[in-house]
N, C-alpha and C. Protein backbone atom coordinates (compact mmCIF):
# COMPACT_ATOMS: atom_id res chain seq x y z
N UNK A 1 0.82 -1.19 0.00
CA UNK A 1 0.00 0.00 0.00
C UNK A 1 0.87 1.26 0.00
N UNK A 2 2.15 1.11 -0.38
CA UNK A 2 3.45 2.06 0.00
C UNK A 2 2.82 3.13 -1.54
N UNK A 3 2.49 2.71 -2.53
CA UNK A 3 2.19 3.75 -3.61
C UNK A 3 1.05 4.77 -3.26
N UNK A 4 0.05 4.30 -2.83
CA UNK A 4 -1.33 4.89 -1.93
C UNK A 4 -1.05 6.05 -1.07
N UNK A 5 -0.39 5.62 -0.07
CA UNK A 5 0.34 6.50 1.07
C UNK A 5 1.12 7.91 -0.10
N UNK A 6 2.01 7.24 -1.01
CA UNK A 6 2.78 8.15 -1.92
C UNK A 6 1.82 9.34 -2.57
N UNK A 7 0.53 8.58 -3.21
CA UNK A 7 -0.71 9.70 -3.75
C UNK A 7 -0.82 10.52 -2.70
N UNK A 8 -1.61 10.22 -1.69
CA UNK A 8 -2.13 10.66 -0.80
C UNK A 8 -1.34 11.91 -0.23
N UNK A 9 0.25 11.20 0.10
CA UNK A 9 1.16 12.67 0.15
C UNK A 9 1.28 13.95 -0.56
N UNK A 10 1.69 13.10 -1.49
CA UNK A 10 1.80 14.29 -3.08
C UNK A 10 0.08 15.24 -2.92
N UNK A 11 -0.78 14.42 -2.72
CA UNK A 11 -2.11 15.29 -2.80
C UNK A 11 -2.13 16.48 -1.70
N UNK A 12 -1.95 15.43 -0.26
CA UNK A 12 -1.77 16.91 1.15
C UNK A 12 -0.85 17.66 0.22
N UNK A 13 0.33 17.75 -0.16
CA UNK A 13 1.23 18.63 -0.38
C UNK A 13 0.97 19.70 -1.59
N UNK A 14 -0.17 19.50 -2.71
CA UNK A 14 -0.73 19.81 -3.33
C UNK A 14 -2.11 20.87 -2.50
N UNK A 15 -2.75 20.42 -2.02
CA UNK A 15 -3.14 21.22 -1.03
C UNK A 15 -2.85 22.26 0.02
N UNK A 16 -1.79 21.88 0.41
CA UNK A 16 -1.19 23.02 1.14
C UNK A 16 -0.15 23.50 0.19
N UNK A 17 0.20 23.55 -0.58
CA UNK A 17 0.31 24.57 -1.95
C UNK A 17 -0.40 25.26 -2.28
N UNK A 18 -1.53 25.02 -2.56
CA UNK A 18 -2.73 26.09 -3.42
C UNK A 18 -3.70 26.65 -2.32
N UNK A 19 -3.03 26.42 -0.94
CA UNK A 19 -4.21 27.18 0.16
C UNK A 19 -2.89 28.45 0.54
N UNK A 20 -1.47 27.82 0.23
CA UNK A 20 -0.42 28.93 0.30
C UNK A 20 -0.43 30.11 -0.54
N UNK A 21 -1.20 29.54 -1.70
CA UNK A 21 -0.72 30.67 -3.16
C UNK A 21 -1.94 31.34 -2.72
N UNK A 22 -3.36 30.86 -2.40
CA UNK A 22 -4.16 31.70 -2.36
C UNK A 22 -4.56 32.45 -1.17
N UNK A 23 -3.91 32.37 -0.16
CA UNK A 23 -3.31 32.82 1.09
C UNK A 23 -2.78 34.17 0.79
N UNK A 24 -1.26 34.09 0.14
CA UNK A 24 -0.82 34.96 -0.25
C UNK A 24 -1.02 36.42 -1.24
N UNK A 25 -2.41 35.39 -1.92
CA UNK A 25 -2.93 36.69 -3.38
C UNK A 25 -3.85 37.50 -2.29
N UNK A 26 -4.65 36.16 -1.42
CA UNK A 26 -5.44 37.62 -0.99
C UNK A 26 -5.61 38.35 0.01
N UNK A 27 -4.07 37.94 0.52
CA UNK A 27 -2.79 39.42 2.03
C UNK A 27 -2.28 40.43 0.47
N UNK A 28 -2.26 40.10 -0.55
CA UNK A 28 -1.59 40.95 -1.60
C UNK A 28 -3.03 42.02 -1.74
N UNK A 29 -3.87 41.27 -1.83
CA UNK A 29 -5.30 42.40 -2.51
C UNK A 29 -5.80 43.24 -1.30
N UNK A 30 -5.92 42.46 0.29
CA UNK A 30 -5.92 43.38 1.04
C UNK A 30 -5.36 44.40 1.49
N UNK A 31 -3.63 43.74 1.75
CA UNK A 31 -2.89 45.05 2.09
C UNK A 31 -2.45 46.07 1.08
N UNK A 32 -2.45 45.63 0.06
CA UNK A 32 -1.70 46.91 -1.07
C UNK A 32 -2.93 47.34 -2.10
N UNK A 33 -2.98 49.05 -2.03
CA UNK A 33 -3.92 49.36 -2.91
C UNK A 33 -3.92 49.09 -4.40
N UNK A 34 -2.38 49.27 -4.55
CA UNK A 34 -1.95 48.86 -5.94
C UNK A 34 -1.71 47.42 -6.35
N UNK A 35 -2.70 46.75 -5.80
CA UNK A 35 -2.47 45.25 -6.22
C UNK A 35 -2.92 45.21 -7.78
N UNK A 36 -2.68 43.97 -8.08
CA UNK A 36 -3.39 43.59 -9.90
C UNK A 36 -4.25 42.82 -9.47
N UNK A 37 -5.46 43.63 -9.16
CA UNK A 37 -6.80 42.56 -9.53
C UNK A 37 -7.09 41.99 -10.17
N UNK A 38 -7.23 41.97 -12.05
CA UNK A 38 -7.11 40.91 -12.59
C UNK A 38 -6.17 39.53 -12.13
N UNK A 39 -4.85 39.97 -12.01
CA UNK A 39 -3.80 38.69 -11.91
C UNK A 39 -3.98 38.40 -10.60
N UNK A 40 -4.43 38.58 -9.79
CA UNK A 40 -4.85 38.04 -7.93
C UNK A 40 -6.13 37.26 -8.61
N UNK A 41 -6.82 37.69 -9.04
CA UNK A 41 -8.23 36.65 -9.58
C UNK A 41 -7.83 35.93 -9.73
N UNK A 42 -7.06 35.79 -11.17
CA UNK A 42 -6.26 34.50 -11.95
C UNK A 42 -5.97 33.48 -11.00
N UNK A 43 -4.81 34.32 -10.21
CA UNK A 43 -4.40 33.34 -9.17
C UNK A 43 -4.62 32.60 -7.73
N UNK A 44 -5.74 33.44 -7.48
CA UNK A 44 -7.43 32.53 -6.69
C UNK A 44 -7.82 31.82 -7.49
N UNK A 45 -8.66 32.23 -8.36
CA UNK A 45 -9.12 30.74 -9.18
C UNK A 45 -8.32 29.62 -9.38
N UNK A 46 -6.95 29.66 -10.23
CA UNK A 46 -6.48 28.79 -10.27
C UNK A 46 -5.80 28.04 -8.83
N UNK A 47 -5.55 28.36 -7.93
CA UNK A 47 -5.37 28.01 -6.43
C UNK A 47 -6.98 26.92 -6.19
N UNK A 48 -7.49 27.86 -6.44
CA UNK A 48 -9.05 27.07 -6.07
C UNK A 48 -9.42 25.86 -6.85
N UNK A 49 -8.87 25.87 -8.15
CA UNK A 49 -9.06 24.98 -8.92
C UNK A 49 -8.01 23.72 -8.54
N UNK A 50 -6.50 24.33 -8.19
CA UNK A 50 -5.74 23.10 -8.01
C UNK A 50 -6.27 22.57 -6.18
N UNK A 51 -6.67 23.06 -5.59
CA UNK A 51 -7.56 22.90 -4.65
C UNK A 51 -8.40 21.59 -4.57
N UNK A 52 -9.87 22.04 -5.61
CA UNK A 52 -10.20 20.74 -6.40
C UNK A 52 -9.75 19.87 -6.54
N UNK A 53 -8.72 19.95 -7.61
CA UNK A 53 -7.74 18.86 -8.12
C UNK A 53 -7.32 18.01 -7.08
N UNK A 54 -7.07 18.51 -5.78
CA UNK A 54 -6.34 17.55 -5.29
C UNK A 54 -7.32 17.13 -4.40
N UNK A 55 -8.57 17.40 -3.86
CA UNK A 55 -9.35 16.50 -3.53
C UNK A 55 -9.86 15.62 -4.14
N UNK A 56 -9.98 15.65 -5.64
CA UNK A 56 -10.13 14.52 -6.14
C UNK A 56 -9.69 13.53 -6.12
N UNK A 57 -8.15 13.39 -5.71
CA UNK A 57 -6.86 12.83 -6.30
C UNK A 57 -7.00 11.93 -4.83
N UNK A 58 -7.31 12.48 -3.84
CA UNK A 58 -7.49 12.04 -2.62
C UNK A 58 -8.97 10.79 -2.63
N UNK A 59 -10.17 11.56 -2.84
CA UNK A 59 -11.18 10.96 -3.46
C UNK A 59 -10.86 9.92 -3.71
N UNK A 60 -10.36 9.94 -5.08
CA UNK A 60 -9.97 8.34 -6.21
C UNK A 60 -8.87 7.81 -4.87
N UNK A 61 -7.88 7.95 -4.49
CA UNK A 61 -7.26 7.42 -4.11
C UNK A 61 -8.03 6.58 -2.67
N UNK A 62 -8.77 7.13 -2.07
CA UNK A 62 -9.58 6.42 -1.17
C UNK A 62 -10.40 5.13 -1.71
N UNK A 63 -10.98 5.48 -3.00
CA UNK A 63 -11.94 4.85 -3.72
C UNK A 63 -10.80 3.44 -4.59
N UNK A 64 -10.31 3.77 -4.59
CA UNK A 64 -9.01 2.45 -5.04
C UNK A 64 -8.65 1.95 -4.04
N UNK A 65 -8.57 2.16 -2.72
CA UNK A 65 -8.05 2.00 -1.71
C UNK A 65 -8.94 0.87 -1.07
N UNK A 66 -10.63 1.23 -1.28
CA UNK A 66 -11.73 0.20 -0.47
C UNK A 66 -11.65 -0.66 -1.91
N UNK A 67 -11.96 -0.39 -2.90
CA UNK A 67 -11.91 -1.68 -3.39
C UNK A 67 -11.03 -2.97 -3.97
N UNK A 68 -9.70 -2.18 -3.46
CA UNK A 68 -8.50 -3.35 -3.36
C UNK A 68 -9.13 -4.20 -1.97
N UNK A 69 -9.16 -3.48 -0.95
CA UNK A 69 -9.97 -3.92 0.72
C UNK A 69 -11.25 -4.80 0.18
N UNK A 70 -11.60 -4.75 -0.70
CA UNK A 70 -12.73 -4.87 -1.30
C UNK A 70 -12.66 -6.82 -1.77
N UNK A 71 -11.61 -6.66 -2.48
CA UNK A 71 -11.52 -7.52 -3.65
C UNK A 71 -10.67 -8.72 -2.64
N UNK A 72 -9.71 -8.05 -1.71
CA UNK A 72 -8.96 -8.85 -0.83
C UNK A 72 -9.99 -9.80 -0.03
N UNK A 73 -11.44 -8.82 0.63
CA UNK A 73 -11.82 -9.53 1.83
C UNK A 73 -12.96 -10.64 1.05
């Protein structure tokens, strides 16, 4: 189950990546008047999106996970 554990990592770490980037855009849009609102959007959404992404990745990986448990019992 050593590959599982490996997803699962890579996914937390994927996650706390894109809660960092979008952390950071929006201390950028609050504190500075002169922020780039367009490009802080950009980079919320896409934060939010790889966000997604990696709950999915988690998701499937759970869902492969019961039915190996599955197929074993």
């Amino acid at each position: 189950m050593a590959p599982m554990n490996s997803i699962v990592s890579i996914a937390t770490a994927g996650l706390n990546a894109s809660t960092a980037r979008f952390d950071a855009s929006a201390k950028r849009v609050a504190q500075d008047p002169h922020a780039d609102l367009p490009a802080e959007l950009v980079t919320q959404k896409t934060a939010s999106l790889d966000f997604e992404a990696n709950i999915a990745v988690m998701k499937t990986a759970n869902k492969m996970a019961k039915s190996v448990l599955d197929i074993l019992v």
